[in-house]
C-alpha atoms as a PDB file:
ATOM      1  CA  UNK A   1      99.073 146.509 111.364  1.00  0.00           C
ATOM      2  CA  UNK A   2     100.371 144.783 109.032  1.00  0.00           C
ATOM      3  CA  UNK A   3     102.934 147.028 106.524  1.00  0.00           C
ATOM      4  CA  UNK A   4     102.631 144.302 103.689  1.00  0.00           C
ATOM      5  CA  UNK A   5      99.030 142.733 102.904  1.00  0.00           C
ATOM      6  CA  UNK A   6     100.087 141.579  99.613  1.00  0.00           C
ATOM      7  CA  UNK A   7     102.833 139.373 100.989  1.00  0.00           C
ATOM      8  CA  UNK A   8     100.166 137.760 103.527  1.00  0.00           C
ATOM      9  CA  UNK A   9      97.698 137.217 100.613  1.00  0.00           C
ATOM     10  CA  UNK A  10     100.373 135.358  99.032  1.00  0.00           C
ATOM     11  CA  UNK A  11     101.455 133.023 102.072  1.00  0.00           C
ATOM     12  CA  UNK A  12      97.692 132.050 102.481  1.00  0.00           C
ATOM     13  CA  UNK A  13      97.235 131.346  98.738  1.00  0.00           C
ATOM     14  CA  UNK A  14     100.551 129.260  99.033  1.00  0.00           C
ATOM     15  CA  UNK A  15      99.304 127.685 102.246  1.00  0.00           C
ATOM     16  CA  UNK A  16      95.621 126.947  99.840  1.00  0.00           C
ATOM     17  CA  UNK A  17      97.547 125.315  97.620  1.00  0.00           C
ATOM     18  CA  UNK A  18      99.751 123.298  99.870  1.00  0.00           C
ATOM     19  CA  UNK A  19      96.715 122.026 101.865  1.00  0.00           C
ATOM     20  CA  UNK A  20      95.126 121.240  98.540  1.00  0.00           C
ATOM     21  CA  UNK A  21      97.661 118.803  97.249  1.00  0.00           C
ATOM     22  CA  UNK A  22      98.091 117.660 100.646  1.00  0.00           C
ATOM     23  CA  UNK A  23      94.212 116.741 101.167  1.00  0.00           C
ATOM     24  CA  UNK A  24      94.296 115.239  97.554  1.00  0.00           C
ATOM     25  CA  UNK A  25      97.363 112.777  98.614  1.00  0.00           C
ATOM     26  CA  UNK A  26      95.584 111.671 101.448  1.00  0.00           C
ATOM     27  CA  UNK A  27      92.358 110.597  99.514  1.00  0.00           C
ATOM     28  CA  UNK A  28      94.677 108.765  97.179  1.00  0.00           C
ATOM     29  CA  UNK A  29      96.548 107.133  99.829  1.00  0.00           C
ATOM     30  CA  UNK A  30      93.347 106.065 101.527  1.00  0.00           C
ATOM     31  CA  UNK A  31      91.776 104.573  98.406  1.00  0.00           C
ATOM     32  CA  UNK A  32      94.833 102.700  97.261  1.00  0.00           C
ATOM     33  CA  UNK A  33      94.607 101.053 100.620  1.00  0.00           C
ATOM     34  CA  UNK A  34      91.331 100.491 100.171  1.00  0.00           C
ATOM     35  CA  UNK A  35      92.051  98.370  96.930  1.00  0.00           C
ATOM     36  CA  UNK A  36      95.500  96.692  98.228  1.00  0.00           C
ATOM     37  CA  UNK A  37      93.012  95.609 101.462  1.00  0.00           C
ATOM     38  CA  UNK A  38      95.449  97.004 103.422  1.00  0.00           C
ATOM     39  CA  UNK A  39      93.725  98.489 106.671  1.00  0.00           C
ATOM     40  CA  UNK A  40      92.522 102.295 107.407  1.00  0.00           C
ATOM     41  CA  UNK A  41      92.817 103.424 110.838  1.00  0.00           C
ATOM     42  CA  UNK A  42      91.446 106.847 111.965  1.00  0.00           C
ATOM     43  CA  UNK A  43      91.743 108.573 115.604  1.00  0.00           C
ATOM     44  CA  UNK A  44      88.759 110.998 116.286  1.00  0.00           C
ATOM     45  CA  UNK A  45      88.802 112.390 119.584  1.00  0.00           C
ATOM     46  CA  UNK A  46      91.150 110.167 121.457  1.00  0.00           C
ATOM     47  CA  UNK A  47      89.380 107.294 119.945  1.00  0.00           C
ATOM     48  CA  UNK A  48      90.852 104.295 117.395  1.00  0.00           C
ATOM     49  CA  UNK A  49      88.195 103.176 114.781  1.00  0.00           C
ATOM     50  CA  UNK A  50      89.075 100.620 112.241  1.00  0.00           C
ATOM     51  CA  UNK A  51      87.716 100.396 109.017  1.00  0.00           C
ATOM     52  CA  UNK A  52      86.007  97.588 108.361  1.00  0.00           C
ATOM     53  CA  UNK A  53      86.071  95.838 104.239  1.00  0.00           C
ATOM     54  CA  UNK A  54      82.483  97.067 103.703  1.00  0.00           C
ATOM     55  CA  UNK A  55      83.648 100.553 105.145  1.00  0.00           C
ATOM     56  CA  UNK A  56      81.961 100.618 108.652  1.00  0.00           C
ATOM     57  CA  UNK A  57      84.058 101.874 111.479  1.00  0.00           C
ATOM     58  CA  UNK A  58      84.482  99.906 114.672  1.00  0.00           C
ATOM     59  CA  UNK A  59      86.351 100.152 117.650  1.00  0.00           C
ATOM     60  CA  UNK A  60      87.318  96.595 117.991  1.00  0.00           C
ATOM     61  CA  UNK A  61      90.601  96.174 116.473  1.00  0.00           C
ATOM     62  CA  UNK A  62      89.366  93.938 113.616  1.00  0.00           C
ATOM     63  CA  UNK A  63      92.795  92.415 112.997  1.00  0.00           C
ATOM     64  CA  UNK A  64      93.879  91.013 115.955  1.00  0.00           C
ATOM     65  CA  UNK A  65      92.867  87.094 116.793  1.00  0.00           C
ATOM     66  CA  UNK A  66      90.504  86.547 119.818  1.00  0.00           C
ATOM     67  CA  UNK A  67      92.358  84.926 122.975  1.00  0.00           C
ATOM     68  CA  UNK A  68      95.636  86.434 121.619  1.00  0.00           C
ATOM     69  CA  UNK A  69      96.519  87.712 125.140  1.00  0.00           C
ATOM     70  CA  UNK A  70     100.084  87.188 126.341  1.00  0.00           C
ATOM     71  CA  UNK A  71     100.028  83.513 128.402  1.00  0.00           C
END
């Protein structure tokens, strides 16, 4: 049992907080991609989907030329 609940309250309001600013930087990060065109590229499940400019995911790697294998 735990001898100290109040300290545990504490690290999981800290931990709150620190996921909060984290999730926030993310959605900023994302969006200023978004408006430099830069590309977003998630990984669900084992899976790469790229985000296409009218925000549709795909699993073709948009940005790579057709034919472009090594000769």
């Amino acid at each position: 049992m735990n001898k100290n609940p109040e300290k545990t309250a504490e690290a999981y309001a800290r931990l709150d907080e620190l996921m909060r600013i984290g999730s926030v930087a993310v959605q900023e990060a994302i969006e200023e991609s978004r408006r430099m065109g830069v590309p977003n590229v998630y990984e669900f499940n084992g899976r790469v989907y790229y985000e296409l400019p009218n925000g549709e995911l795909s699993l073709e790697d948009p940005y790579v030329e057709p034919n472009s294998s090594a000769k």
